[in-house]
Each structure stands twice: as structure tokens, then as C-alpha cells.
C-alpha atoms as a PDB file:
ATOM      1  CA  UNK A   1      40.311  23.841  44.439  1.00  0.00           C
ATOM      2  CA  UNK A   2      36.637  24.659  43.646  1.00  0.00           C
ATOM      3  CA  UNK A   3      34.755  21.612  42.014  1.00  0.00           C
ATOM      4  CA  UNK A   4      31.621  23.568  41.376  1.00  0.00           C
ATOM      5  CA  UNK A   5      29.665  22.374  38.441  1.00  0.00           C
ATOM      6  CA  UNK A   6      30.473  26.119  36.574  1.00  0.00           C
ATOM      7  CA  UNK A   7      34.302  25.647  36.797  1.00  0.00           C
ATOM      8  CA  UNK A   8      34.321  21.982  35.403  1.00  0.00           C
ATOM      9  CA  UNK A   9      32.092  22.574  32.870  1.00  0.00           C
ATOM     10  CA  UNK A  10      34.546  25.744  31.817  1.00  0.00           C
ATOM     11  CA  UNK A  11      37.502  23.250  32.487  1.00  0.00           C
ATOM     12  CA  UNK A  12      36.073  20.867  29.858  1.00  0.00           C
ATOM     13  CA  UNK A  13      34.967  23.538  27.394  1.00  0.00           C
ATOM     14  CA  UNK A  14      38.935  24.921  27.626  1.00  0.00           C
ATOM     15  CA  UNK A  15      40.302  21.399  27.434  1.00  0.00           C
ATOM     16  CA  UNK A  16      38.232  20.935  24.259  1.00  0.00           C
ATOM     17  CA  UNK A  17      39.260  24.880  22.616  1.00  0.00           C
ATOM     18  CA  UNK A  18      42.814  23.566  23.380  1.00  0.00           C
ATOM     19  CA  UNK A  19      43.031  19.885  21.947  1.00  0.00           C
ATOM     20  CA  UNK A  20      41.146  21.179  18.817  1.00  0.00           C
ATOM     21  CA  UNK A  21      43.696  23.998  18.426  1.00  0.00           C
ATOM     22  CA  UNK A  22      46.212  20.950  18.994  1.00  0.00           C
ATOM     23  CA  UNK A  23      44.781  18.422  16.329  1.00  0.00           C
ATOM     24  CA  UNK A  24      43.779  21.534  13.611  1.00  0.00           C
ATOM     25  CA  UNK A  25      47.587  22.623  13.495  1.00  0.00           C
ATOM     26  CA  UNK A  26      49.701  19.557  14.568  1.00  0.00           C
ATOM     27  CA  UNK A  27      51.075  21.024  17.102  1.00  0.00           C
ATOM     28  CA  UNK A  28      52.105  17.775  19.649  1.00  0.00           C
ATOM     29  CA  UNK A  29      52.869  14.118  17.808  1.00  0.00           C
ATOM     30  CA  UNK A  30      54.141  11.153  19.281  1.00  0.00           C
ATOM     31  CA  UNK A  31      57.506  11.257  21.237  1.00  0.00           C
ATOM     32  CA  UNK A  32      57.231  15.193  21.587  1.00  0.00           C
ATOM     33  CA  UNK A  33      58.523  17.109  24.429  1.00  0.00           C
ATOM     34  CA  UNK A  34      57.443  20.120  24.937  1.00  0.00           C
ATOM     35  CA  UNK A  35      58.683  22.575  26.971  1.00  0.00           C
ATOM     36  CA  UNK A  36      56.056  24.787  28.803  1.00  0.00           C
ATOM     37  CA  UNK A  37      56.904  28.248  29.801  1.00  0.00           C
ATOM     38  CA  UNK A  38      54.851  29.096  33.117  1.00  0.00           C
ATOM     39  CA  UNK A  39      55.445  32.633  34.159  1.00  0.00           C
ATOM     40  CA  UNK A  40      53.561  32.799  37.058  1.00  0.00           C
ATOM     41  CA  UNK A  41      50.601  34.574  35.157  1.00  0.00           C
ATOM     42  CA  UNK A  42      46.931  33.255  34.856  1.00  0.00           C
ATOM     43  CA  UNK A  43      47.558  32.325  30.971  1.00  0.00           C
ATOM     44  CA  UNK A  44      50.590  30.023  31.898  1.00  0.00           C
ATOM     45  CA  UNK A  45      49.324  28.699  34.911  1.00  0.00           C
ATOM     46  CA  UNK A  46      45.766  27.335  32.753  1.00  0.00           C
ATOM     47  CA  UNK A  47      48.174  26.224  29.647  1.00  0.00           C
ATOM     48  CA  UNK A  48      49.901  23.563  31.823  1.00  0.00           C
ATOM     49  CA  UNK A  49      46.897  22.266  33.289  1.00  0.00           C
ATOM     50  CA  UNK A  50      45.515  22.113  29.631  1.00  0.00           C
ATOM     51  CA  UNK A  51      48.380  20.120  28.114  1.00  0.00           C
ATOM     52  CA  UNK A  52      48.494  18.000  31.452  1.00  0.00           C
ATOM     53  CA  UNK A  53      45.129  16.778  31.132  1.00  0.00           C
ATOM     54  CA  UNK A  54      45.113  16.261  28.014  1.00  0.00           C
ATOM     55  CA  UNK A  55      48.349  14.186  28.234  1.00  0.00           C
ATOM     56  CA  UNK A  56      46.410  11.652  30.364  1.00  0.00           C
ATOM     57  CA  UNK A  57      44.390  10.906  27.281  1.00  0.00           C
ATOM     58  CA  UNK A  58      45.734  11.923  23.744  1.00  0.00           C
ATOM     59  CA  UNK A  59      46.871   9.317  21.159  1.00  0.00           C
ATOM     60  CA  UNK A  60      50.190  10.045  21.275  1.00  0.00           C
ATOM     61  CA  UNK A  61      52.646   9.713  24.010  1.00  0.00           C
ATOM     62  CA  UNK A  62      54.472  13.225  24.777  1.00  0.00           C
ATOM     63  CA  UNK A  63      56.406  14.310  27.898  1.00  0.00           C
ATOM     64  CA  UNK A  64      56.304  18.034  29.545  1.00  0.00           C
ATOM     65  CA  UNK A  65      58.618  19.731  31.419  1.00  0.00           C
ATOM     66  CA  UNK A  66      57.618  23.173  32.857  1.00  0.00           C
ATOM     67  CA  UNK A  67      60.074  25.867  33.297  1.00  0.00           C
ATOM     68  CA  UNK A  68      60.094  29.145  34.377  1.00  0.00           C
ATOM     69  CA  UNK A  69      62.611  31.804  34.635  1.00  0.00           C
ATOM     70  CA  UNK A  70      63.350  33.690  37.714  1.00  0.00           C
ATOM     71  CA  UNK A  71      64.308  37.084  36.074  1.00  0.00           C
ATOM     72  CA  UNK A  72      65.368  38.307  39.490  1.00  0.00           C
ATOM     73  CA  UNK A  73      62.820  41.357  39.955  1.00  0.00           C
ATOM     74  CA  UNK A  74      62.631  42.752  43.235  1.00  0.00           C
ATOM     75  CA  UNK A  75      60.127  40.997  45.578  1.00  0.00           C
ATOM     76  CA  UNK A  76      59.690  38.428  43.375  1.00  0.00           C
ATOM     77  CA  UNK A  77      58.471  35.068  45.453  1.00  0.00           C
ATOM     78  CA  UNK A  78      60.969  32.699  44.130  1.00  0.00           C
ATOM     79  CA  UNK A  79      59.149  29.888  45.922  1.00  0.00           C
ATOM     80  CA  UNK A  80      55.887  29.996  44.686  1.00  0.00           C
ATOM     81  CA  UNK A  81      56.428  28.037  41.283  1.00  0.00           C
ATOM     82  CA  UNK A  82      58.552  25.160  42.632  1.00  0.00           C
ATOM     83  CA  UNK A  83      56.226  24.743  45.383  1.00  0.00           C
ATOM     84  CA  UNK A  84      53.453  24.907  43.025  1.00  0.00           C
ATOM     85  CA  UNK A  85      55.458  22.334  40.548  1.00  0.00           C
ATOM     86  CA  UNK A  86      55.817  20.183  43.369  1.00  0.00           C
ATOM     87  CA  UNK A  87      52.269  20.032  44.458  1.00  0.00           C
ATOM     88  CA  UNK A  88      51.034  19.080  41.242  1.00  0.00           C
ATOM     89  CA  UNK A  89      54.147  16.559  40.424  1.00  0.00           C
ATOM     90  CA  UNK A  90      55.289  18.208  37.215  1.00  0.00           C
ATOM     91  CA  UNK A  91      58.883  17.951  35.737  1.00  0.00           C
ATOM     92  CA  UNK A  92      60.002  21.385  36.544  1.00  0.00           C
ATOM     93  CA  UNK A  93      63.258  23.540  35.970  1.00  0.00           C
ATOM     94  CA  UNK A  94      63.768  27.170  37.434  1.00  0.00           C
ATOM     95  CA  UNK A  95      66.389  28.896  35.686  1.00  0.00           C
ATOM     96  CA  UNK A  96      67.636  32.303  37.102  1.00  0.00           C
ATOM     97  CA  UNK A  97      68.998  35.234  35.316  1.00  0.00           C
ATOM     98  CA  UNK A  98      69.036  38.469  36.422  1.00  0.00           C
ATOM     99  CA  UNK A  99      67.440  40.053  32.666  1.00  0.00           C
ATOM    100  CA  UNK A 100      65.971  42.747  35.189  1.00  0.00           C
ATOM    101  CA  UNK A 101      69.426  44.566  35.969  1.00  0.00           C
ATOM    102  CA  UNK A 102      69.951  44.400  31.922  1.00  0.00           C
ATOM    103  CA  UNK A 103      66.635  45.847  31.036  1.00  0.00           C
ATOM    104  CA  UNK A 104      66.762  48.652  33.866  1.00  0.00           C
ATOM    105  CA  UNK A 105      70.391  49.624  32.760  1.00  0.00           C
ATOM    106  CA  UNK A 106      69.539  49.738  29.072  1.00  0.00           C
ATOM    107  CA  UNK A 107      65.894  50.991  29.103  1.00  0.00           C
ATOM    108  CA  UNK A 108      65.260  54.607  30.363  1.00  0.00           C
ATOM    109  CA  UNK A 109      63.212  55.117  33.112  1.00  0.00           C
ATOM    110  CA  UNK A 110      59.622  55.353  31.666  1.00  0.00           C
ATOM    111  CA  UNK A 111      60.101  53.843  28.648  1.00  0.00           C
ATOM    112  CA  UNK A 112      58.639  50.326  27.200  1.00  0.00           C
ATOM    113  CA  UNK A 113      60.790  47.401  28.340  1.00  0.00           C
ATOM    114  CA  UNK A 114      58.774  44.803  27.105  1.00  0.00           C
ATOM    115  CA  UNK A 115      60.741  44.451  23.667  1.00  0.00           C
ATOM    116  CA  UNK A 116      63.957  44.261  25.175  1.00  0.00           C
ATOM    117  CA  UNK A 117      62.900  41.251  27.863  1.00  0.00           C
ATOM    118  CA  UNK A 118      61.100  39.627  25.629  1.00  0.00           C
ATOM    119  CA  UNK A 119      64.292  39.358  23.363  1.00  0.00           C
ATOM    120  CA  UNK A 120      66.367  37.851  26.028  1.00  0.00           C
ATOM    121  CA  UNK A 121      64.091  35.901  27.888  1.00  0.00           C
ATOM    122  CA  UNK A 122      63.590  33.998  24.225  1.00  0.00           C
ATOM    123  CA  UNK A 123      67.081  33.617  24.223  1.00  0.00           C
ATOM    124  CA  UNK A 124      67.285  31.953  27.522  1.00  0.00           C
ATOM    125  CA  UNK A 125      64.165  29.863  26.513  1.00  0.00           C
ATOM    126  CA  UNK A 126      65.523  28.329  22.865  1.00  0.00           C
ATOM    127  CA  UNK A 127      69.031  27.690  25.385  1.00  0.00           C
ATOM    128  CA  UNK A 128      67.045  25.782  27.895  1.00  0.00           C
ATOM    129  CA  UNK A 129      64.942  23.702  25.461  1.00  0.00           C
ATOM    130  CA  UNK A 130      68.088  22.790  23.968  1.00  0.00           C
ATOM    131  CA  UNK A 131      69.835  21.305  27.115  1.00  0.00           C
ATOM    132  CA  UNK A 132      66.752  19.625  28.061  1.00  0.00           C
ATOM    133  CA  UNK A 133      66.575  18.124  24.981  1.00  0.00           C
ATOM    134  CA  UNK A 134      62.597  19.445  23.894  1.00  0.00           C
ATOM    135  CA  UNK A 135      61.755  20.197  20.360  1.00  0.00           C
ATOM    136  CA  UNK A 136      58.192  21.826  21.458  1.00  0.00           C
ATOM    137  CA  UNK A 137      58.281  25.162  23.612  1.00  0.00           C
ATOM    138  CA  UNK A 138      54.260  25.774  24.194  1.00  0.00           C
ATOM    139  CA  UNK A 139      53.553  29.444  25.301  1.00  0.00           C
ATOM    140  CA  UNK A 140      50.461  30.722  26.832  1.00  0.00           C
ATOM    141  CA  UNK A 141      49.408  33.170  24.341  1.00  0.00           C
ATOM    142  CA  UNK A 142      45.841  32.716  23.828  1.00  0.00           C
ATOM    143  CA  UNK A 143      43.022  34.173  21.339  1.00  0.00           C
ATOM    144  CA  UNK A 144      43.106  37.268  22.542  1.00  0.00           C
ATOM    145  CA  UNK A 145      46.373  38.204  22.353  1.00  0.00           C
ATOM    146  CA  UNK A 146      46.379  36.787  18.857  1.00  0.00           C
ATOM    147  CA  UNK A 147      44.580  39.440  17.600  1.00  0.00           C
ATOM    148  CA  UNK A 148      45.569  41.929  19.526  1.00  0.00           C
ATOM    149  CA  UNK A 149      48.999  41.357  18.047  1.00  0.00           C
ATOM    150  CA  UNK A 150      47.342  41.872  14.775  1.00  0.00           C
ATOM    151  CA  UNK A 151      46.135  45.124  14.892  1.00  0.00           C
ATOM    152  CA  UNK A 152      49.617  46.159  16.397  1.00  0.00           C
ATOM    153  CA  UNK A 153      50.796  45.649  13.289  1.00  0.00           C
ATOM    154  CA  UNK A 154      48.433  46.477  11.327  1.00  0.00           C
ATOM    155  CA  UNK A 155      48.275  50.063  12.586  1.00  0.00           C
ATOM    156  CA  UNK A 156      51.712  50.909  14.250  1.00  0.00           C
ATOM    157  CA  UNK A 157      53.569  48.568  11.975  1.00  0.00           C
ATOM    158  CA  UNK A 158      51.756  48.460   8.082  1.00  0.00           C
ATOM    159  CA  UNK A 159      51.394  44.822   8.049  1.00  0.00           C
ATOM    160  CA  UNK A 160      48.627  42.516   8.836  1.00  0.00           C
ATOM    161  CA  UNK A 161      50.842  40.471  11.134  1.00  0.00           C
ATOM    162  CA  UNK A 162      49.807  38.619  14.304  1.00  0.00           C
ATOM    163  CA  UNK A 163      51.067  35.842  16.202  1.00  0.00           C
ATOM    164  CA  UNK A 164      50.515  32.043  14.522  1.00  0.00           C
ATOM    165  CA  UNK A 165      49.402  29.137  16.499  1.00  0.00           C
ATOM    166  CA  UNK A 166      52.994  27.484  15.556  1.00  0.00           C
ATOM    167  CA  UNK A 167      56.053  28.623  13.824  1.00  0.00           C
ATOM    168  CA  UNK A 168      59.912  27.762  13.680  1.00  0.00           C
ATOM    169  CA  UNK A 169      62.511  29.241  15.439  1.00  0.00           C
ATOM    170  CA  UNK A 170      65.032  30.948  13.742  1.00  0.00           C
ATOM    171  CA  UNK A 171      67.864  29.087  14.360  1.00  0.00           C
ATOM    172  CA  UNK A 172      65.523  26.137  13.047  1.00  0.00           C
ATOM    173  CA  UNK A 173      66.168  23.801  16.381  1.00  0.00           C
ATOM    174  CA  UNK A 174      62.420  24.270  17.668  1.00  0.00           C
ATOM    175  CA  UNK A 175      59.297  24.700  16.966  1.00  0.00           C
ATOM    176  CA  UNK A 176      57.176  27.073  19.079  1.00  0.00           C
ATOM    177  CA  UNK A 177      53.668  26.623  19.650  1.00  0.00           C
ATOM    178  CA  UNK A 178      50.420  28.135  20.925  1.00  0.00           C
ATOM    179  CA  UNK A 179      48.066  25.619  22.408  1.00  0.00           C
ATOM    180  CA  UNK A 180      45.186  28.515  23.813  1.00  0.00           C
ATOM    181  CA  UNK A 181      45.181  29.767  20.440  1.00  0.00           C
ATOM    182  CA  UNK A 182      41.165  29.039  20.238  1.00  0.00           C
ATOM    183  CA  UNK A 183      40.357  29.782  24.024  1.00  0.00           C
ATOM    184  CA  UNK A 184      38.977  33.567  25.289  1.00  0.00           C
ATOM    185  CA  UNK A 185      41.195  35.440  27.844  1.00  0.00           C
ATOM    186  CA  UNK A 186      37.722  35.933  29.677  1.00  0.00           C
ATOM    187  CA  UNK A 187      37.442  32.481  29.899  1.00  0.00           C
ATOM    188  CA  UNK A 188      40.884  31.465  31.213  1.00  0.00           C
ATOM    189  CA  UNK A 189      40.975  34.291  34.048  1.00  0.00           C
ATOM    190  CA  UNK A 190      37.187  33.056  34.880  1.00  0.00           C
ATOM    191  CA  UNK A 191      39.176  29.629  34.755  1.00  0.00           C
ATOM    192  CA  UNK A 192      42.271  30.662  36.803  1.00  0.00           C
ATOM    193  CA  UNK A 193      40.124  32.110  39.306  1.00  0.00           C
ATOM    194  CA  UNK A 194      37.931  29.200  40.305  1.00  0.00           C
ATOM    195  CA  UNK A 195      41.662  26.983  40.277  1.00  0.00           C
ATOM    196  CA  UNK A 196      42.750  29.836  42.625  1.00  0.00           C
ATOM    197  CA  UNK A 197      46.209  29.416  41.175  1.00  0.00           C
ATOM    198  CA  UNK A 198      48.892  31.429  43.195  1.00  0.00           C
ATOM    199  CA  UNK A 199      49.566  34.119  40.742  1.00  0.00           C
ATOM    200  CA  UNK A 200      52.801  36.400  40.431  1.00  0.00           C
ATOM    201  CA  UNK A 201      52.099  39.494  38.709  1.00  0.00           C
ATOM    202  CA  UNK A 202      54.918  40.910  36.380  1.00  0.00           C
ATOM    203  CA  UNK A 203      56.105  44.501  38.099  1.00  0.00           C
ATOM    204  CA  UNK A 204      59.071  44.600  36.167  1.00  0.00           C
ATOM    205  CA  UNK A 205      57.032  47.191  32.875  1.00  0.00           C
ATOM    206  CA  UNK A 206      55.290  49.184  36.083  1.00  0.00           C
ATOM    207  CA  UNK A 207      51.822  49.958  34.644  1.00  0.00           C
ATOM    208  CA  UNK A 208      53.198  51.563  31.415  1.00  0.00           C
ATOM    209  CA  UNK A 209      49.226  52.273  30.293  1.00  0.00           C
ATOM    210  CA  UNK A 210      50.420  54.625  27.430  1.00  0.00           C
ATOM    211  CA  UNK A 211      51.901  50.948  25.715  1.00  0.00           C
ATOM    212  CA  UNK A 212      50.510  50.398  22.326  1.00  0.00           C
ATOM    213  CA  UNK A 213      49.300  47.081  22.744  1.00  0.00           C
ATOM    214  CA  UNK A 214      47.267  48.848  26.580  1.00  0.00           C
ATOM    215  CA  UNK A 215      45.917  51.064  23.375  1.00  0.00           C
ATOM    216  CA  UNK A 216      44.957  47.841  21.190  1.00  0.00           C
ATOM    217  CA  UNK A 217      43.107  45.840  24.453  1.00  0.00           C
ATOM    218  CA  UNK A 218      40.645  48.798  25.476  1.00  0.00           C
ATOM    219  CA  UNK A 219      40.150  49.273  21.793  1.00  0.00           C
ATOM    220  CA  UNK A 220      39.292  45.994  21.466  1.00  0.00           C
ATOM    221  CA  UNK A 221      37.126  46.060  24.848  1.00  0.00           C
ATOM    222  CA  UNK A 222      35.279  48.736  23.892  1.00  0.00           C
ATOM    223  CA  UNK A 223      34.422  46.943  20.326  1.00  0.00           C
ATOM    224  CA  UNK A 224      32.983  44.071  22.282  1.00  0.00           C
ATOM    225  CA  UNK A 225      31.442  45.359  24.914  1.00  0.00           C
ATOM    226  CA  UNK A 226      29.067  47.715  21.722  1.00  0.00           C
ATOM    227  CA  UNK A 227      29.881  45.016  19.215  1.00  0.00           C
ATOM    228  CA  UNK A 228      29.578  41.329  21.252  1.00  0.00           C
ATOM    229  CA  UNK A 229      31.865  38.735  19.289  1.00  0.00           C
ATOM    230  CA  UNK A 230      33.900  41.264  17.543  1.00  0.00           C
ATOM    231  CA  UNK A 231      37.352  39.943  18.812  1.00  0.00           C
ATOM    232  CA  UNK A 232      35.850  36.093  18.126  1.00  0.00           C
ATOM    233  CA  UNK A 233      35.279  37.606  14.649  1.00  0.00           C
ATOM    234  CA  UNK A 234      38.293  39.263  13.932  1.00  0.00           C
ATOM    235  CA  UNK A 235      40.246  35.516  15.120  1.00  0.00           C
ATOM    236  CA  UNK A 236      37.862  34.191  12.137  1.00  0.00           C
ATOM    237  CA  UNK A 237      39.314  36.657   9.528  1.00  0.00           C
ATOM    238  CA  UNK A 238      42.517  35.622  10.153  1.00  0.00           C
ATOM    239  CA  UNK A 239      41.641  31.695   9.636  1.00  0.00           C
ATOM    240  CA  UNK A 240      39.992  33.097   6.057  1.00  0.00           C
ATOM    241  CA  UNK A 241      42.544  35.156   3.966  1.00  0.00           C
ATOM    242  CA  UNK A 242      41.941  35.996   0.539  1.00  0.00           C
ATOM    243  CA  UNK A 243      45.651  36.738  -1.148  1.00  0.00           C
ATOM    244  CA  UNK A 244      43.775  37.530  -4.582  1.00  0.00           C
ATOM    245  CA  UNK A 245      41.758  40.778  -2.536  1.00  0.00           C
ATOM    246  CA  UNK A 246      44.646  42.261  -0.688  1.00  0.00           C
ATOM    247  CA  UNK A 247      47.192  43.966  -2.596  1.00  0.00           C
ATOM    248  CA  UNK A 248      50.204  41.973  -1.871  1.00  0.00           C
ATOM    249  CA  UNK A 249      52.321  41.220  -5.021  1.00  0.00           C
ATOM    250  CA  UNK A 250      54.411  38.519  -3.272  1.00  0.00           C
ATOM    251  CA  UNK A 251      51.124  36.853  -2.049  1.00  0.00           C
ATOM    252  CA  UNK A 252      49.009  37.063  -5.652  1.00  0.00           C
ATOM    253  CA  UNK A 253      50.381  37.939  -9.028  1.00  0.00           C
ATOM    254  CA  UNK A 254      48.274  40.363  -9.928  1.00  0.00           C
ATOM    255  CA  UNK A 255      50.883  41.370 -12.731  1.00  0.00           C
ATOM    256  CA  UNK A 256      50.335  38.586 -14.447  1.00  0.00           C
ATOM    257  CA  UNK A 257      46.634  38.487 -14.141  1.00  0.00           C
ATOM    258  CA  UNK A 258      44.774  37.304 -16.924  1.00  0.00           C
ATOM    259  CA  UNK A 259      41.351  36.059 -18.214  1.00  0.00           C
ATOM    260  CA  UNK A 260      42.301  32.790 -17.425  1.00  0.00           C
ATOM    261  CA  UNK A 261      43.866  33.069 -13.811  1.00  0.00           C
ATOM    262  CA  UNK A 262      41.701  31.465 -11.229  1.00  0.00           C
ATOM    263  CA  UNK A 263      40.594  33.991  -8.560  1.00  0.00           C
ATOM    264  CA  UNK A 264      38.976  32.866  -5.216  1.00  0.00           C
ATOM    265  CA  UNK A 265      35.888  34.840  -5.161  1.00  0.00           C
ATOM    266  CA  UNK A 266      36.070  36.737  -8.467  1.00  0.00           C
ATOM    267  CA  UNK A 267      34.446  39.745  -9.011  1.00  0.00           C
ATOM    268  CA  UNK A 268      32.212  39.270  -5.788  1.00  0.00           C
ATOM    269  CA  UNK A 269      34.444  41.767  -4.029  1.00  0.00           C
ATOM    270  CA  UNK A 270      32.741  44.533  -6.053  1.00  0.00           C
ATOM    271  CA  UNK A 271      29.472  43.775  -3.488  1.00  0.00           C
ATOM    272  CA  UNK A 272      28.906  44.488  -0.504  1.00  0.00           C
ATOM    273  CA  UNK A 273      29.986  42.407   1.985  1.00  0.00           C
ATOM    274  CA  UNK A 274      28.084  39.603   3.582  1.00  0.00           C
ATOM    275  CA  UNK A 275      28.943  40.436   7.386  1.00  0.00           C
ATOM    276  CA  UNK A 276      28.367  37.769   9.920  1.00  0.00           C
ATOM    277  CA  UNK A 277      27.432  38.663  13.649  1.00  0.00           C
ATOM    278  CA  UNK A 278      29.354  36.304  15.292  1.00  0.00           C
ATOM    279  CA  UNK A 279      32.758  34.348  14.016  1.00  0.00           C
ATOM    280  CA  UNK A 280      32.540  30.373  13.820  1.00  0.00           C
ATOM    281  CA  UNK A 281      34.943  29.058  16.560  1.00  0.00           C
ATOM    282  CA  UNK A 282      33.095  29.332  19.890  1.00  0.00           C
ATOM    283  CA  UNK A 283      35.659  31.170  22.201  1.00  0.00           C
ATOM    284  CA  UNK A 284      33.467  32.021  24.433  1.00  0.00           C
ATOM    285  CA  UNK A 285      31.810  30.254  27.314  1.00  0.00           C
ATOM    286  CA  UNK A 286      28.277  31.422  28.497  1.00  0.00           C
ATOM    287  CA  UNK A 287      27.748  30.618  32.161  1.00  0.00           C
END
């Protein structure tokens, strides 16, 4: 492990991105156990040494278990995560299922198979949580993908969607949440890099780089790199919604609008805009 001064000082500045995310939305209380999905992927690998640092000092008790699922891709090293478990004495479970032969069979050759594994390796998830007995599954999703998620919807999908720091499952058994949801993907590779953690990519997609959301990241890359702090920005927007100046009748009733009915920001929206350069959560870490 490297124990320069750079990567504890990012290792701090994550661990403090993540418990804030934790306290602001609730997302661990006492007697939780949570669940962590670990992939094999840089995001995973940084959100279980989040939560287990922070375990060694939060409030509240709450146990983890990691898990990961061994979707049986070709190649894939199925020793690397239970060795890696091992060496850092986590609760662990590897479940295998082989979602790869489903996904190949079912999706044509060249097409997006994303949706489809996603769908079942959520299935497999919610099952294992439920045997194990967690009510918290954490996933590594992190800022970025947050609003990258958004402007999928927004554009391919006409609605201003994106993926919340905690929600319910369906079936109403767990409740999912999103502990990086404040912390930069530059940060966590920068992170996951100096931790040298043994990563397994995901070969299953291929490179796919005509995918929508490949289309959404450069777009988003490119913003930043001419726009610095536009993705930080964007996160702020969605922590700042204004029902009363969209046009969603389920959100505001602007049929029954009257003299009398209390709008946030009244008739300011006829100005223009006061833009800010930079959002208000620092996601970012300067080295």
C-alpha cells in the first residue's frame, strides 16, 4: 500500500464526501447490515474501504458483509476477490451464476447487454441480501455516474431522472443505497490507484463505445475539461429543484394556481439567471 502524504490526505477527504453523504440522507442507523456489492471495479473496491473505516468510528453499530457475484465470464480470476476478502478480514460471500451464457444467448452479438445483466444481477443481489439477512445493499455508484444517469434520461428518455443516493426496492424488503454519492470518479480512481487494489475489468459489454451513456461521459468530459466544475454543478441542480418552474402537473398545480398560491421564487424566473461557477459540495480534491 502507498502511505504517501497525497493518498491519505485523498483517503480522508473521501472518507469525509462519504460519511456526509451517509449522515445528509440516513443512509446506515444502528443495527444495520448492509450488504456491499464489490465487483472487482475501482468504484467497489474504494466503497468498502469507505464504509469499513468508517465503521471503526460511527455512532452507530452496523455490520458489513461484502459479496460479489462470479457471473462466470471467460477468464474471469475467480480468486482474486476472496483472496482479497481474506487479506483484509471482511465477511465475504461469492455467489456464482453463470448470467453470462443468459446474456450472450439473448443479446445479439453487438448489441448493448448492459440492461439485461443489470436486471438479473439485481435479482440475484435482493435474493442474497435476503438469505443473509441485510436490509442495506450499498452500491458503488458515485457522483459521477449520478449525473450521468441524468442526462440519459433527460435526452434519450424525456425525464429528468437520475439515480438517488437511497431508494426502496420494489418488492419493499430493502433499501438500496449510494454511499459515494458526494465523491468525484477522478478522485476515487486517483484513490484506487495509490491502494493498488487488484482490479478485474468487466469484458463481458466488449468496448461497446457507441453506448449512450459512452455518449453522456465524453459529453460530460468535454464540458469540464472547457467548463471546470460543470459536472460538480450539475450534482448541485439536482440537490435544488424548483417543482413550481418545471412544467410538471403532478409535481405543482399549476391548474389551480392562484393569487394566493405560494410560489418558491415567484416571478424571479422572468430574469436572468444568477449562474454560479462552481457548485457547493466540494467533489473534487486538488493535489
Amino acid at each position: 500500500m502507498n502511505s504517501s502524504n497525497n493518498l491519505q490526505k485523498l483517503r480522508k477527504f473521501l472518507e469525509g464526501r462519504t460519511g456526509k453523504a451517509i449522515i445528509d440522507y440516513n443512509m446506515i442507523e444502528d443495527g444495520d447490515t448492509v450488504l456491499v456489492c464489490v465487483s472487482g471495479g475501482k468504484d467497489s473496491y474504494t466503497l468498502l474501504a469507505m464504509l469499513m473505516a468508517l465503521q471503526q468510528r460511527a455512532p452507530v453499530k452496523f455490520r458489513l458483509i461484502a459479496m460479489n457475484l462470479d457471473q462466470k465470464q471467460p477468464g474471469f480470476p475467480a480468486e482474486v476477490l476472496p483472496n482479497y476478502f481474506k487479506s483484509i478480514g471482511i465477511e465475504h460471500h461469492i455467489i456464482e451464476s453463470d448470467t453470462y451464457s443468459i446474456v450472450k444467448d439473448k443479446i445479439p452479438e453487438g448489441k448493448t447487454t448492459c440492461s439485461l445483466c443489470s436486471r438479473l444481477r439485481r435479482g440475484i443481489i435482493y435474493r442474497t441480501a435476503k438469505e443473509l439477512g441485510a436490509n442495506k445493499i450499498a452500491l458503488g455508484h458515485h457522483r459521477d455516474d449520478m449525473v450521468h444517469t441524468l442526462f440519459l434520461n433527460l435526452l434519450f428518455g424525456g425525464k429528468i431522472k437520475a439515480m438517488p443516493p437511497k431508494l426502496v426496492t420494489d418488492d419493499k424488503a430493502h433499501v438500496v443505497i449510494r454511499p459515494l454519492a458526494y465523491c468525484a470518479e477522478a478522485d476515487i480512481a486517483k484513490f484506487a490507484r495509490g491502494m493498488e487494489f487488484p482490479i478485474i475489468p468487466c469484458n463481458l459489454c466488449g468496448s461497446q463505445d457507441n453506448m449512450q451513456r459512452q455518449k453522456i461521459r465524453e459529453m460530460m468530459q468535454d464540458w469540464d475539461k472547457r467548463y471546470p466544475g460543470r459536472t460538480e454543478s450539475v450534482f448541485t441542480a439536482m440537490q435544488n429543484v424548483v417543482p413550481s418552474h418545471l412544467a410538471d402537473l403532478d409535481l405543482f398545480d399549476f391548474r389551480g394556481l392562484t393569487l394566493d398560491t405560494p410560489v418558491d421564487e415567484g416571478d424571479i424566473a422572468f430574469d436572468e439567471p444568477e449562474l454560479m461557477m462552481t457548485g457547493t459540495i466540494p467533489v473534487s480534491l486538488k493535489a
